[in-house]
C-alpha atoms as a PDB file:
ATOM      1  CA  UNK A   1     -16.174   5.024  11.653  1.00  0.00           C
ATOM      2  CA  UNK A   2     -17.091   6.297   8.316  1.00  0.00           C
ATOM      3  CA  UNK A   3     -13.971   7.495   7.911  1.00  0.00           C
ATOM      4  CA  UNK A   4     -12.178   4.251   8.462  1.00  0.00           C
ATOM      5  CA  UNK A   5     -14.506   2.481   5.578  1.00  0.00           C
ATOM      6  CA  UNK A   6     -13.402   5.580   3.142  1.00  0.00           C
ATOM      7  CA  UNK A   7      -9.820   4.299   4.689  1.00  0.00           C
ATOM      8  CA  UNK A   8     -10.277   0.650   3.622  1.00  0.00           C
ATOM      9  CA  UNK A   9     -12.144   1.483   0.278  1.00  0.00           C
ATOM     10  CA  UNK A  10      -9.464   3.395  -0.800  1.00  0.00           C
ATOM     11  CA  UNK A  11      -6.934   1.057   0.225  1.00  0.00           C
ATOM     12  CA  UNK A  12      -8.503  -1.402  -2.040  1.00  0.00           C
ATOM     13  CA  UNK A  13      -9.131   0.851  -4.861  1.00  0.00           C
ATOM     14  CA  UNK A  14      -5.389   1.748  -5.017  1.00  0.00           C
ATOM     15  CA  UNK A  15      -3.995  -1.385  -3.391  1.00  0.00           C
ATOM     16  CA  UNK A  16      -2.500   1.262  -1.182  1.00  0.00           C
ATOM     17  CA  UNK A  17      -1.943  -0.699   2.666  1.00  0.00           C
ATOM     18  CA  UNK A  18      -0.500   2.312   3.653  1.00  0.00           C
ATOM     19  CA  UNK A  19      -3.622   3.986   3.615  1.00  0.00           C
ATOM     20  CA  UNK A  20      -4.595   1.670   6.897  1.00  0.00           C
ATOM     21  CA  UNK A  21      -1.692   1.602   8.913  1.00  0.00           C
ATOM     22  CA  UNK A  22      -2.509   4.985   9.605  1.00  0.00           C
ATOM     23  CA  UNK A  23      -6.086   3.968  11.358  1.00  0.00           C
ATOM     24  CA  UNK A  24      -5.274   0.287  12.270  1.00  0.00           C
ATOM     25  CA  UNK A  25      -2.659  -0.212  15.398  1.00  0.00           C
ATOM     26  CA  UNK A  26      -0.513  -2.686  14.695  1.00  0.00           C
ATOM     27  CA  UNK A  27      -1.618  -4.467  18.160  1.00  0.00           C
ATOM     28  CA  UNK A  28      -5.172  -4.801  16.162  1.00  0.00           C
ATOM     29  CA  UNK A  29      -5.236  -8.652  15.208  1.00  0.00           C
ATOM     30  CA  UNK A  30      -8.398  -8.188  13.241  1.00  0.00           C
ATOM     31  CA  UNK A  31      -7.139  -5.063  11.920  1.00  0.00           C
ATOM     32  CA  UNK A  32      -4.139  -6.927  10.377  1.00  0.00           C
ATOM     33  CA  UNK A  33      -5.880  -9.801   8.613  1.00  0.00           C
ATOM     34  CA  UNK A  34      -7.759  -6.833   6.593  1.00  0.00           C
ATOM     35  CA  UNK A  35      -4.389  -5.293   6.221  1.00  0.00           C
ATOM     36  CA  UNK A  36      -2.782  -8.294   4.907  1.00  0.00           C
ATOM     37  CA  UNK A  37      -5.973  -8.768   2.608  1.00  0.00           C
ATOM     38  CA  UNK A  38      -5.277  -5.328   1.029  1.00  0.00           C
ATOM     39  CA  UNK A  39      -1.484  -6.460   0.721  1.00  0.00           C
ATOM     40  CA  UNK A  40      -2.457  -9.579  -0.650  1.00  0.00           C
ATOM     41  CA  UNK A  41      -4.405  -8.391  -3.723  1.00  0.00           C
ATOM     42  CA  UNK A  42      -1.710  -5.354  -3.903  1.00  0.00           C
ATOM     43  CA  UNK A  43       0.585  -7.918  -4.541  1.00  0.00           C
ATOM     44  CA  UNK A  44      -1.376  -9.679  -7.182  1.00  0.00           C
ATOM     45  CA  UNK A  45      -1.653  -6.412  -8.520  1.00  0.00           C
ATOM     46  CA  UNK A  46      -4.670  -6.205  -8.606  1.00  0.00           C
ATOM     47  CA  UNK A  47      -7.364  -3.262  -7.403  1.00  0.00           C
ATOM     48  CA  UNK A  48     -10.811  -3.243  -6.786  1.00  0.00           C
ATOM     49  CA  UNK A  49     -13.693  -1.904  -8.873  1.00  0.00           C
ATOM     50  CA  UNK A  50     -15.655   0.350  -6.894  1.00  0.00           C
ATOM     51  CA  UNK A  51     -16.130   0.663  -2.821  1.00  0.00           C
ATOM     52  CA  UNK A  52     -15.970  -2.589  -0.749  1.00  0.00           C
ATOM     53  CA  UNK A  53     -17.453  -1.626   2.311  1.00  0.00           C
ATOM     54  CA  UNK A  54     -20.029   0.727   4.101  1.00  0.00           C
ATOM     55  CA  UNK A  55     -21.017   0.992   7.723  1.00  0.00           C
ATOM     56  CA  UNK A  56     -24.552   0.226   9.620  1.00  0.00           C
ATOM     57  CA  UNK A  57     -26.510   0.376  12.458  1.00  0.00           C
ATOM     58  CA  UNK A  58     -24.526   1.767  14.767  1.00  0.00           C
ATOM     59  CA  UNK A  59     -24.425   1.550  18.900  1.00  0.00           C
ATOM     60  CA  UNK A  60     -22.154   3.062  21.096  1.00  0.00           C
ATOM     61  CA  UNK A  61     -21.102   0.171  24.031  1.00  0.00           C
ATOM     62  CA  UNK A  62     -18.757   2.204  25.845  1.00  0.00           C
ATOM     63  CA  UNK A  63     -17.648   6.230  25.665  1.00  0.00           C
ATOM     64  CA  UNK A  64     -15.089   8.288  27.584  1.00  0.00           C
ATOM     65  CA  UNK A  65     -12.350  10.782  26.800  1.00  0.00           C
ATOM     66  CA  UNK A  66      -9.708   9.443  23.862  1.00  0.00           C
ATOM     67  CA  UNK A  67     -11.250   5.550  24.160  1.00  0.00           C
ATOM     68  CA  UNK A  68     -14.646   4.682  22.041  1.00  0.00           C
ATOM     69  CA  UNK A  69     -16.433   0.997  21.808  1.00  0.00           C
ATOM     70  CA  UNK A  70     -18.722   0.957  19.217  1.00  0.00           C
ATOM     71  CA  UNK A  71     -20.879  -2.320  17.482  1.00  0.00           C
ATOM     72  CA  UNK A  72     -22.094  -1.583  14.154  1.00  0.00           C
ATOM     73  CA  UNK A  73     -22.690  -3.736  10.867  1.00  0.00           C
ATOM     74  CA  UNK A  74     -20.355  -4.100   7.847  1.00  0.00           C
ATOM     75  CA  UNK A  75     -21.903  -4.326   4.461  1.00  0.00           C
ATOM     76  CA  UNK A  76     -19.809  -6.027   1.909  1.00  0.00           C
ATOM     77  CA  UNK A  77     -19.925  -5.195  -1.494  1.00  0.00           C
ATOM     78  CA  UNK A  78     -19.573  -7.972  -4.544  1.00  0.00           C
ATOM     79  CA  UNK A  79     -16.726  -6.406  -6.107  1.00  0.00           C
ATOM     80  CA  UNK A  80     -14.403  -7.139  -9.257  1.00  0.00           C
ATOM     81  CA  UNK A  81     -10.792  -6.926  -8.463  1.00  0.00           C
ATOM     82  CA  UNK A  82      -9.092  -6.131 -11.642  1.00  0.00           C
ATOM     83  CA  UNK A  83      -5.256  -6.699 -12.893  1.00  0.00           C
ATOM     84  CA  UNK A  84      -3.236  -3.612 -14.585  1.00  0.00           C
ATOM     85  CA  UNK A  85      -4.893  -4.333 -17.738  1.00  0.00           C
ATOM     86  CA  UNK A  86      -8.454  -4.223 -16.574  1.00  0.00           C
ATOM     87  CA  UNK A  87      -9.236  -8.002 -16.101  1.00  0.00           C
ATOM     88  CA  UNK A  88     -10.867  -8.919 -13.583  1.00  0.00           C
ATOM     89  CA  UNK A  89      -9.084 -11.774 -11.802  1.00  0.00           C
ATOM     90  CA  UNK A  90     -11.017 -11.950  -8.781  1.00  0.00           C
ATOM     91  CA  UNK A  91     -14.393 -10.996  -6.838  1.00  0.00           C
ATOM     92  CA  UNK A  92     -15.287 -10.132  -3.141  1.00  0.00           C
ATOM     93  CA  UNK A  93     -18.512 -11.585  -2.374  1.00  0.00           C
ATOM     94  CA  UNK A  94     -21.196  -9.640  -0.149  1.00  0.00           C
ATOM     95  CA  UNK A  95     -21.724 -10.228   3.184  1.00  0.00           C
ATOM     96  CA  UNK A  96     -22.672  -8.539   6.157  1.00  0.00           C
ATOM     97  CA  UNK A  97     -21.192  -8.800   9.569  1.00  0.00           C
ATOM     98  CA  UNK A  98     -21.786  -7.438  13.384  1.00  0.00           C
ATOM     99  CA  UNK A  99     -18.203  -5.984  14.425  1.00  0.00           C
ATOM    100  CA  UNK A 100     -17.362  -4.551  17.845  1.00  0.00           C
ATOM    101  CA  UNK A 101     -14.174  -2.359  17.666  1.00  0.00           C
ATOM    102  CA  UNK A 102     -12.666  -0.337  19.908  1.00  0.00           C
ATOM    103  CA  UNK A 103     -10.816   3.134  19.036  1.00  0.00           C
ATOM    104  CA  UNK A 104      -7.803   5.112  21.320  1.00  0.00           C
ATOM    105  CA  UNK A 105      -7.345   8.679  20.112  1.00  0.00           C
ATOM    106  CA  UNK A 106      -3.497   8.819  19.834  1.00  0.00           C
ATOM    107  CA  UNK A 107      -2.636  11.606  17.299  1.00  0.00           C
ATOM    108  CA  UNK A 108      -6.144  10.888  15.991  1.00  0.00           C
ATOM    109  CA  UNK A 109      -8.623   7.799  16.122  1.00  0.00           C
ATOM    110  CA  UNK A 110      -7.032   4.356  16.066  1.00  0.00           C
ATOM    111  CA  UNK A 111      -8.894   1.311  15.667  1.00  0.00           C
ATOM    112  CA  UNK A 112      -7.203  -1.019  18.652  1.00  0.00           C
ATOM    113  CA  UNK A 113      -9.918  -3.881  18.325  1.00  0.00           C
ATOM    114  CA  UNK A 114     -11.972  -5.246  15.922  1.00  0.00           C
ATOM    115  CA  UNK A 115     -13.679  -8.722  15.736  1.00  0.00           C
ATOM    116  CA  UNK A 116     -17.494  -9.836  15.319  1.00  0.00           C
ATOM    117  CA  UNK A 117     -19.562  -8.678  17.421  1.00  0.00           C
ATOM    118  CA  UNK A 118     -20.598 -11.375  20.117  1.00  0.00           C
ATOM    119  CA  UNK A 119     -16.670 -12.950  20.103  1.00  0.00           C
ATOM    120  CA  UNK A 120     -15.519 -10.906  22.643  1.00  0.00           C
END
């Protein structure tokens, strides 16, 4: 999981949604509206300041070979998103949030669900 926050991070430091197409499955509705979020501000041109999230707390809910369900806390960073000159044009507030997502190994770890925990 730590590796798809360095994926989303990255994604918003280089407005790159490339970067998470190759962890989110295209199936993944809550992996698309943080997809189109990334495109969004990519569009705007703009890029974010520093890392945007970071992973907590963390409990498996269900295990077996290629398939992982796991719920575990997303910390949101306040962050500046800046334009191509170094303005910043808009912020991401902090927040935290219980998220239950659900990964398929095909090729490597896909995320193939993700919504707040308790929604399911």
């Amino acid at each position: 999981m730590r590796h798809i926050a360095m994926r989303v991070n990255t994604a918003f430091k280089e407005a790159n949604p490339a970067l998470l197409r190759r962890v989110f499955a295209e199936e993944c509705v809550g992996c698309q509206i943080i997809l189109n979020d990334v495109v969004e501000f990519a569009d705007a041109g703009l890029r974010a300041d520093g890392d945007t999230w970071s992973f907590d707390d963390f409990a498996p809910v269900a295990w077996a070979p290629g398939y992982a369900s796991i719920v575990f806390r997303v910390v949101q960073e306040r962050v500046a998103f800046r334009d191509r000159e170094g303005v910043p044009r808009r912020e991401m507030a902090d927040n935290e949030v219980d998220i239950l997502a659900t990964l398929e190994y095909q090729r490597g770890w896909r995320v193939i669900e993700w919504h707040r925990a308790g929604n399911e």
